[in-house]
Protein backbone atom coordinates (compact mmCIF):
# COMPACT_ATOMS: atom_id res chain seq x y z
CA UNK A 1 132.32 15.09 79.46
CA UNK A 2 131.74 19.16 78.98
CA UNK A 3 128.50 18.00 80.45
CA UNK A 4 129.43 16.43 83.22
CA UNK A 5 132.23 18.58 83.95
CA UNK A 6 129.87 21.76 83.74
CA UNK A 7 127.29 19.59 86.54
CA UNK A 8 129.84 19.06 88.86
CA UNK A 9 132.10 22.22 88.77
CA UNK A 10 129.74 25.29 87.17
CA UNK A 11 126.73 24.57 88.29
CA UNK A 12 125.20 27.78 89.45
CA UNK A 13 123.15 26.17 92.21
CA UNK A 14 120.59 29.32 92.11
CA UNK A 15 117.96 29.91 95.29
CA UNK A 16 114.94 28.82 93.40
CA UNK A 17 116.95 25.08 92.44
CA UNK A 18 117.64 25.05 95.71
CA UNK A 19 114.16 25.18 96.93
CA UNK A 20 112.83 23.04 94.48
CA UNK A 21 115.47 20.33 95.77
CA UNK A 22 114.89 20.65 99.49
CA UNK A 23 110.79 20.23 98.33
CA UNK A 24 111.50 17.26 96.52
CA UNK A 25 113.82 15.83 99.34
CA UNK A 26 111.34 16.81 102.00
CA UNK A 27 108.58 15.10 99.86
CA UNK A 28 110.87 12.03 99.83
CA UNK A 29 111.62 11.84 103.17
CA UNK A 30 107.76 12.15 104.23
CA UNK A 31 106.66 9.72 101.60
CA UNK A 32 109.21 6.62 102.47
CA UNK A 33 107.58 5.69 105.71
CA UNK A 34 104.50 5.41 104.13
CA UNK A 35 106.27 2.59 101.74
CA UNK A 36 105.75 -0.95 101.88
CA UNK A 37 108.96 -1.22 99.41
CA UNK A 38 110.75 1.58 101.99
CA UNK A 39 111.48 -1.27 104.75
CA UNK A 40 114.61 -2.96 103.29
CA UNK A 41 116.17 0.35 102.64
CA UNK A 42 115.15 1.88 106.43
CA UNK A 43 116.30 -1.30 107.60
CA UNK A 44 119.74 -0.95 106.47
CA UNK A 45 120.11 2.73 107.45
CA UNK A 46 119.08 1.50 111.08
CA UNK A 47 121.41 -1.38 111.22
CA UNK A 48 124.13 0.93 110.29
CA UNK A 49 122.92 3.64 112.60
CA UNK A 50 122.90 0.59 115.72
CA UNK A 51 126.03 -0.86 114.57
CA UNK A 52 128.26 2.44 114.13
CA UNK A 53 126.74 4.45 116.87
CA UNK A 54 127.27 8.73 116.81
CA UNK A 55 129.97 8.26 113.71
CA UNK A 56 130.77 8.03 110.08
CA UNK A 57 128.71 5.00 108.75
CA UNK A 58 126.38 5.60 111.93
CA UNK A 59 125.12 8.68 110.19
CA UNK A 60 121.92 8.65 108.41
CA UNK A 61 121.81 8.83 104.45
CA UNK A 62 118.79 10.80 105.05
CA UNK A 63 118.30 14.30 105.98
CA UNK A 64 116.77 15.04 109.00
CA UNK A 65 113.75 17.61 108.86
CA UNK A 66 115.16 19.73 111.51
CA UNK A 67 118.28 20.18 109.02
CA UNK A 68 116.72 20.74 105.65
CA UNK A 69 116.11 24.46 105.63
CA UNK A 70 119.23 25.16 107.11
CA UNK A 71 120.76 24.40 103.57
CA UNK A 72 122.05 27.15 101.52
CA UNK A 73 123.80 27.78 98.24
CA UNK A 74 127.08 28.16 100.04
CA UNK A 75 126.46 24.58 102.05
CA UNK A 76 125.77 23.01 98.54
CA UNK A 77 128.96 25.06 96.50
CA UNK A 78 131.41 24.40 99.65
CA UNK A 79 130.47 20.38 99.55
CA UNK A 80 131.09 19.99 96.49
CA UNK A 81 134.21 22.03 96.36
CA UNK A 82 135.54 20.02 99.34
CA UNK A 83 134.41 16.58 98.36
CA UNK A 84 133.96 16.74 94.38
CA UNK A 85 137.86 18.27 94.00
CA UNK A 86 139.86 17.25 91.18
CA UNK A 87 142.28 15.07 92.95
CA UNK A 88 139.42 12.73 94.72
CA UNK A 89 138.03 12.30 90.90
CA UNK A 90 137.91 9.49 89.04
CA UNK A 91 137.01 9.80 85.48
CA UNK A 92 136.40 6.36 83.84
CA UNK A 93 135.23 5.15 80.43
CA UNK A 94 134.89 1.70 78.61
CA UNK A 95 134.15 1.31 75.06
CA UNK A 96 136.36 4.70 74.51
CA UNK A 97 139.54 5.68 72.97
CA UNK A 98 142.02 6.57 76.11
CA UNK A 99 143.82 9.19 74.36
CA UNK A 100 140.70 10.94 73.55
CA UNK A 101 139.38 10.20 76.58
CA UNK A 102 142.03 11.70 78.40
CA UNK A 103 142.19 14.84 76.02
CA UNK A 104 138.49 15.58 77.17
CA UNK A 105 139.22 15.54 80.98
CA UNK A 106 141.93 17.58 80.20
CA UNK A 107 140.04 20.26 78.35
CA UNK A 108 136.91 19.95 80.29
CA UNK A 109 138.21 19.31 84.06
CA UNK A 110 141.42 21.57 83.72
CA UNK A 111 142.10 23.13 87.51
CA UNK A 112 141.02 26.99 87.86
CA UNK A 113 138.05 26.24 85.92
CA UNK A 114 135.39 25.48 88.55
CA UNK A 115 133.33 28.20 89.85
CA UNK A 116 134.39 28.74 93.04
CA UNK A 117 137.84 29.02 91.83
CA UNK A 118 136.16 32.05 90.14
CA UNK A 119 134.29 33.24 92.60
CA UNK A 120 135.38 32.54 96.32
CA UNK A 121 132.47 34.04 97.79
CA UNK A 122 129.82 31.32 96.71
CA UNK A 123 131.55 29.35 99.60
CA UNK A 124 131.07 29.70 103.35
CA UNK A 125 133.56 32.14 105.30
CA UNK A 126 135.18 29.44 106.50
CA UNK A 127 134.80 25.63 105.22
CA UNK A 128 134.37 22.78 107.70
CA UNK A 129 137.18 20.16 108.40
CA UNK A 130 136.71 17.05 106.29
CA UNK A 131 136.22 14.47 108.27
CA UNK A 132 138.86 11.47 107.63
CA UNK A 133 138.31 9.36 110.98
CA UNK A 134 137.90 5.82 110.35
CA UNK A 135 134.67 4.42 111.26
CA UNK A 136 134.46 2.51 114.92
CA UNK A 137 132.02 -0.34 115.07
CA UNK A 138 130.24 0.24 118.24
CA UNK A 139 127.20 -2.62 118.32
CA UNK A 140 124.04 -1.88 119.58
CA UNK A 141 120.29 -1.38 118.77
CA UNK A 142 117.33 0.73 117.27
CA UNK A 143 113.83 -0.14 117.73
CA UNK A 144 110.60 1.61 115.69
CA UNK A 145 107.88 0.43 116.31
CA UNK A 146 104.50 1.05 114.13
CA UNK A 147 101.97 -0.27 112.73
CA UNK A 148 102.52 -1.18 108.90
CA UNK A 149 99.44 -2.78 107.97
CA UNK A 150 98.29 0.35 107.09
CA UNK A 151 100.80 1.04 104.05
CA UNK A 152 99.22 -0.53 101.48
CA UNK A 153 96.79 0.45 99.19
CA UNK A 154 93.41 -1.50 98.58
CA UNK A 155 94.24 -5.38 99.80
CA UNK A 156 95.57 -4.51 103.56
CA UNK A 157 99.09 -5.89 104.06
CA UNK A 158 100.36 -7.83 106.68
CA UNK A 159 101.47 -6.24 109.78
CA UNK A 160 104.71 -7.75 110.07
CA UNK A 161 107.30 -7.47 112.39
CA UNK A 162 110.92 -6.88 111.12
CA UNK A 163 114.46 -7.37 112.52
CA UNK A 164 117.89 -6.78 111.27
CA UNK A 165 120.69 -8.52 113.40
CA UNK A 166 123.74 -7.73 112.18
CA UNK A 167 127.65 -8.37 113.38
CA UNK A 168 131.24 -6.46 112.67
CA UNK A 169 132.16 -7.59 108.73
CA UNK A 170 135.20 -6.19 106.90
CA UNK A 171 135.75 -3.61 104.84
CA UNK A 172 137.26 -4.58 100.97
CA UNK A 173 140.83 -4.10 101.92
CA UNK A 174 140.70 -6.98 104.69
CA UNK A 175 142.23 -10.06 103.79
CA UNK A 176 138.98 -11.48 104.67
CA UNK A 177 136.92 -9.82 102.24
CA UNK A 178 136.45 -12.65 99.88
CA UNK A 179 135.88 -15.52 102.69
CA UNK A 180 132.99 -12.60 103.82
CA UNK A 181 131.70 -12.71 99.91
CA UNK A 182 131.47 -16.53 99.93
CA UNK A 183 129.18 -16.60 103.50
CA UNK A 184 127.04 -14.10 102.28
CA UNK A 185 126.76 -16.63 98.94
CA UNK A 186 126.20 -19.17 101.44
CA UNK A 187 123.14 -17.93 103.64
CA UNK A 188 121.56 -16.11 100.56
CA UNK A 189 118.10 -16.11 101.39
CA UNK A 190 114.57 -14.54 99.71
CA UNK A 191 111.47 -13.64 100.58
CA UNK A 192 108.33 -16.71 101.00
CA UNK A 193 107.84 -15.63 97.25
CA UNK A 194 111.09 -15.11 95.00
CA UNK A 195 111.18 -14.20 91.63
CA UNK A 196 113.05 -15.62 89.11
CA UNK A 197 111.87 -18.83 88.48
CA UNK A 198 111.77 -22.62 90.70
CA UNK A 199 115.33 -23.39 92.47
CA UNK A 200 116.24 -19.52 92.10
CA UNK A 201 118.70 -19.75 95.38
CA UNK A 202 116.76 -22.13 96.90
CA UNK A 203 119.91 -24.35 98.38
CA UNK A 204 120.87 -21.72 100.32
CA UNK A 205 121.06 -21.72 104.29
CA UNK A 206 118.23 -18.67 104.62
CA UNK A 207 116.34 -21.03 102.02
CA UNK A 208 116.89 -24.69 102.90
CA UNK A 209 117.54 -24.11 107.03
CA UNK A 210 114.90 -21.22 107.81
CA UNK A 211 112.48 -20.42 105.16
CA UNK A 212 111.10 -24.31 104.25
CA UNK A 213 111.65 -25.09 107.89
CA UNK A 214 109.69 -21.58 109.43
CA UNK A 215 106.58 -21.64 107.00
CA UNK A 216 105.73 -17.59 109.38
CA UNK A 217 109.16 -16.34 108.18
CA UNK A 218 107.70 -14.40 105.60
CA UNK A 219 111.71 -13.36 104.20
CA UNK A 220 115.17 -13.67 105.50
CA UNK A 221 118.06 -12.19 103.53
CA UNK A 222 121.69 -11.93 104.04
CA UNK A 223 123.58 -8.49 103.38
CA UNK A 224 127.59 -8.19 103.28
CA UNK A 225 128.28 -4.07 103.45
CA UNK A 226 132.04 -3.85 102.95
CA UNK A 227 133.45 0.06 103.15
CA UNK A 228 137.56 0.59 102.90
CA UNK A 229 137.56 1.08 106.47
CA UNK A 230 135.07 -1.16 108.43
CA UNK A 231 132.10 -3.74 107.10
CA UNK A 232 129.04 -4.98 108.74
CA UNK A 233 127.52 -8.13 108.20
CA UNK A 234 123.72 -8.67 108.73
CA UNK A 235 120.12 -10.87 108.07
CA UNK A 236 117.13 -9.08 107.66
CA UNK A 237 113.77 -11.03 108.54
CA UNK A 238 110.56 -10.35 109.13
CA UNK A 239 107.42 -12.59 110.59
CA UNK A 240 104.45 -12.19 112.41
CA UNK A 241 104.41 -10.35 115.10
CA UNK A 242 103.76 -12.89 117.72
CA UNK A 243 106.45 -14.73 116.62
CA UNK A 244 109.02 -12.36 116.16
CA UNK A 245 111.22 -13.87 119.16
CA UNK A 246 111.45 -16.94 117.36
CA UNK A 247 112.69 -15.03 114.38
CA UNK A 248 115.51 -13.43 116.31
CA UNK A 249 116.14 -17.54 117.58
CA UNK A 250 116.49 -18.79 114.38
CA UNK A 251 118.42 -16.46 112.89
CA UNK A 252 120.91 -16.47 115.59
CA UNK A 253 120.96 -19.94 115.36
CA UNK A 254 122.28 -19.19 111.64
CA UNK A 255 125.19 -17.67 112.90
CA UNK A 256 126.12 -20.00 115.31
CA UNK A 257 126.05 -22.80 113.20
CA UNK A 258 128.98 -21.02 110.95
CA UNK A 259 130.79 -22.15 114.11
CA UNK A 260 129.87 -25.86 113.53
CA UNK A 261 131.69 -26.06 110.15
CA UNK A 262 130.08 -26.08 106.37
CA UNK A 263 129.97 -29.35 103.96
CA UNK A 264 132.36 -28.62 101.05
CA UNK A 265 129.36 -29.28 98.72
CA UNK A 266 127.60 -25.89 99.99
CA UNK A 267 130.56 -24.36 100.22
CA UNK A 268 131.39 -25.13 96.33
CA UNK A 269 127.55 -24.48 95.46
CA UNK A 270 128.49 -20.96 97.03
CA UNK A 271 131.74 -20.02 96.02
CA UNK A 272 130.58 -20.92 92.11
CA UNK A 273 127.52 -19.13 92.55
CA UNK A 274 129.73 -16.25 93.61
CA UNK A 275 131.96 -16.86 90.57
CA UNK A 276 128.65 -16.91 87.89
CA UNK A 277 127.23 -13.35 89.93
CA UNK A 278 130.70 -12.04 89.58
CA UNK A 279 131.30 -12.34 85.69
CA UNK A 280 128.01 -11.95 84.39
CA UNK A 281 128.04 -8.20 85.79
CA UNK A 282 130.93 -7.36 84.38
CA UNK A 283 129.32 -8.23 80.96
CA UNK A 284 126.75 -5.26 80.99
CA UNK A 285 129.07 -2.47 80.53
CA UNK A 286 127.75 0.36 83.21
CA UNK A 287 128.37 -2.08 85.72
CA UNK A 288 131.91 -2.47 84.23
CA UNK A 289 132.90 1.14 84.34
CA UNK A 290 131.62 1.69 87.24
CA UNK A 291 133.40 -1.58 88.97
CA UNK A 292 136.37 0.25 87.48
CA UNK A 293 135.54 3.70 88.56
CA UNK A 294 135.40 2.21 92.61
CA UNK A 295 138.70 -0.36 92.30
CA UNK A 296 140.88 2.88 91.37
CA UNK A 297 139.17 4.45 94.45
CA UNK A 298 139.41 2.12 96.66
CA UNK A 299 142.58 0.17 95.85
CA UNK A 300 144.36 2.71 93.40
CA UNK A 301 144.49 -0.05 90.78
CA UNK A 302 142.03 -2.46 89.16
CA UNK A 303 142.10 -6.21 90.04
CA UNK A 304 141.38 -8.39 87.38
CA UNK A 305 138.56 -10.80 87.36
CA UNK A 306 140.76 -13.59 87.59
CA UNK A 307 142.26 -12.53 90.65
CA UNK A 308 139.29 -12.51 92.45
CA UNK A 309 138.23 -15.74 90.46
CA UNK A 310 141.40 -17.28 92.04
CA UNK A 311 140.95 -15.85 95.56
CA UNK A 312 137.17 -17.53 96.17
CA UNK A 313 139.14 -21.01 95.13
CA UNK A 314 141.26 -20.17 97.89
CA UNK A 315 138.32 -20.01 100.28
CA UNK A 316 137.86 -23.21 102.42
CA UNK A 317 135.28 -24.81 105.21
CA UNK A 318 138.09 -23.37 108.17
CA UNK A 319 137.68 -19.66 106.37
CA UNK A 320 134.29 -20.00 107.13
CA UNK A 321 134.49 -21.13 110.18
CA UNK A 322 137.21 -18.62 111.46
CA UNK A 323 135.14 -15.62 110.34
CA UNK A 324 132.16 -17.19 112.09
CA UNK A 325 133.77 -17.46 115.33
CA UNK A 326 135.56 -13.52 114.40
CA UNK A 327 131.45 -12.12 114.22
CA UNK A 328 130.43 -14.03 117.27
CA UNK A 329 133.48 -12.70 119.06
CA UNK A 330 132.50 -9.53 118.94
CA UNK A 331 129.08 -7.00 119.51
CA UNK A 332 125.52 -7.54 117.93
CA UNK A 333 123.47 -5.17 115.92
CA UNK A 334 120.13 -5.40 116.24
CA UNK A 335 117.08 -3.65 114.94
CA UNK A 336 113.36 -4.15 115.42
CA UNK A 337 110.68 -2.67 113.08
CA UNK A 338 106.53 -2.49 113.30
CA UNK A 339 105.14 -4.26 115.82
CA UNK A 340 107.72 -4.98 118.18
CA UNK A 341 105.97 -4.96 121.28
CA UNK A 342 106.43 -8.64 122.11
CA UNK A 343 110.03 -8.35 121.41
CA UNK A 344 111.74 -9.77 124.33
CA UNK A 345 115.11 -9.56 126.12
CA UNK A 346 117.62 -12.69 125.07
CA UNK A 347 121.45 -13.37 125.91
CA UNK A 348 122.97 -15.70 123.80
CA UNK A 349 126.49 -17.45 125.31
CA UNK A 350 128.50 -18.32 122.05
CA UNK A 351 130.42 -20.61 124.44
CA UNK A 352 128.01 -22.51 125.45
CA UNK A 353 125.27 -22.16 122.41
CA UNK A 354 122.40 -21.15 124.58
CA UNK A 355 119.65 -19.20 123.32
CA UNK A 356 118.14 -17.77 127.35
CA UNK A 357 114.93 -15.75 127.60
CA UNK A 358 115.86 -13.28 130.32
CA UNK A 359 113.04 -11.65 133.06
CA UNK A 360 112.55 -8.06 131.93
CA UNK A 361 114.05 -5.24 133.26
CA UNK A 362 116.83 -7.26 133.15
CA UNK A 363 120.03 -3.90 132.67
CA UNK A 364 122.42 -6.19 130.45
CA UNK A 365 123.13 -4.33 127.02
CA UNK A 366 125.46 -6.00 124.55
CA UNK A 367 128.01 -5.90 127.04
CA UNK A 368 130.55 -8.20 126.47
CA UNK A 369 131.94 -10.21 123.78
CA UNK A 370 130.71 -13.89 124.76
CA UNK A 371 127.60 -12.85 125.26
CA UNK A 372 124.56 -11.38 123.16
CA UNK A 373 121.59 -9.15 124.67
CA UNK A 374 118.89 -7.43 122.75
CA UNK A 375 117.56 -5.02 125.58
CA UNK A 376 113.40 -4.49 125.39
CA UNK A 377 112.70 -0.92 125.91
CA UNK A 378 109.95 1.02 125.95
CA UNK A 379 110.12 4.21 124.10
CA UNK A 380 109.23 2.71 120.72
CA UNK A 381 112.92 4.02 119.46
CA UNK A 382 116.04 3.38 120.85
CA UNK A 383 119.25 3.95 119.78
């Protein structure tokens, strides 16, 4: 704890620490492009930058290189003074005795005793606003397009095409949350190759509806990103270039089909998947602290396992359905990655299940709720 304490609070954050970070960051950021194993996480920070456009979860994770040496000692003490204060702590522990446990907090995270308590002027002059607005779903898209054959080392890989098309999910407060947990159980997916031995996930929708039916769908994976104040909902997949429209067909087709209904054997198969993922983390104890750690953030208390055991047996087929029909109500997501060139304009009608290749040029843009459009542009990246 006196560690951890002394990290956080008395750090001295000196100049040449400093530089030595923004090097390693800057390395970092140049070096993840260049990443086969970079594209999942780039995806997601694009699908969140297309889905929450210009704010909060919009924002890139990554610093830009424009921004980097504007960072100084004072940016770095007044952060963490702002966003690392006592009261938005939570200290955690499992395994310990609590009345030790809170004895060391008290000793080692008493207030007055962090360093800019001691010394105002390792702060700015005057600290920015925190920013507590809740995060707006907006829709929308990114497109980047490049040429990733050329990321691998010795054997050339593939140069695939990539998309993420993603929809407006819930954050973990919603009452929905759960229902949300149990479709992303539901699609699943993998990549052509998964590890973990035969049947590993293989009765899922991603699995038993796209990737044994699409032998060029090289992967297609479901992601559920729940926040406390918004959630997106979204299927990565990637193909062959010249059939990366088809990709973008199927996996709409995904969606639409949540609309159709689900057979109460998938929806068990999911829900007790769900149920087996569930308990078996909380057995390795990081993961149990740390579940801990977030519940007392995010809902001021910790749920028991059981209540969450008993609120996916509360799921049914008509949850699934009514959060199917909630995404398609709403604004797309989309992002394209690598060679995207041949990726064409569509508008889908949820209301009449059409999948319609528009002519190009076409000025439509996501703009209105019973309808989808993924706009082609030219400029390699737009946002």
């Amino acid at each position: 704890m006196e560690i951890l304490a002394n990290a956080i609070w008395r750090a001295k954050n000196t100049p040449e620490e400093l530089e030595e970070a923004k090097m390693i960051v800057q390395y970092e950021n140049d070096d993840m492009p260049k990443k086969i194993e970079s594209t999942e996480p780039l995806l997601t920070d694009w699908i969140h930058k297309a889905a929450f456009r210009d704010n909060t979860l919009g924002f890139s994770k990554y610093t830009t290189e424009k921004a980097l040496p504007t960072i100084t000692e004072q940016h770095v003490n007044s952060y963490i003074s702002q966003y690392h204060a006592p009261e938005r702590v939570v200290v955690a522990g499992v395994g310990v005795d609590h009345d030790e446990l809170v004895g060391t907090v008290e000793r080692y995270f008493a207030p007055g005793t962090a360093s800019w308590e001691k010394n105002p002027a390792i702060l700015l002059p005057k600290l920015p606003q925190l920013d507590r607005s809740v995060a707006q779903y907006t829709g929308g898209e990114v497109r980047i397009e490049k040429d990733l054959s050329t990321l691998a080392v010795g054997t050339p890989y593939p140069n695939l095409a990539h998309i993420a098309l993603g929809f407006e999910g819930v954050g973990y407060r919603d009452p929905d949350f759960v229902a949300f947990c149990v479709l992303h159980m539901l699609l699943g997916g993998g990549g052509s190759f998964s590890a973990g031995g035969p049947g590993k996930g293989m009765y899922t929708r991603l699995y038993t509806d796209v990737m044994n039916r699409c032998h060029w769908i090289y992967g297609a994976t479901a992601y559920n990103h729940s926040y406390a104040d918004a959630g997106l909902f979204c299927v990565h997949a990637s193909s062959d270039p010249e059939q990366i429209n088809d990709v973008l067909i199927v996996i709409l087709e995904q969606f639409f089909k949540l609309t159709k209904g689900v057979e109460e054997s998938e929806l068990q198969r999911a829900k007790i998947q769900l149920k087996s993922q569930l308990m078996m983390n909380l057995e390795v104890r990081p993961v149990m602290f740390e579940d801990l750690a977030r519940q007392v953030i995010g809902h001021g208390y910790r749920r028991k396992p059981q209540e969450y055991l008993e609120k996916i047996d509360e799921v049914t087929a008509k949850d699934i359905l009514r959060i199917g029909e909630r995404m398609l109500s709403g604004r797309p997501s989309l992002v394209g990655y690598g060679d995207i060139a041949k990726l064409s304009i569509y508008i889908l009608r949820k209301d009449e299940n059409v999948i319609q290749n528009t002519p190009e040029g076409d000025d439509e843009r996501f703009n209105s709720k019973a309808e989808m459009t993924a706009a082609k542009t030219n400029d390699g990246d737009s946002a």
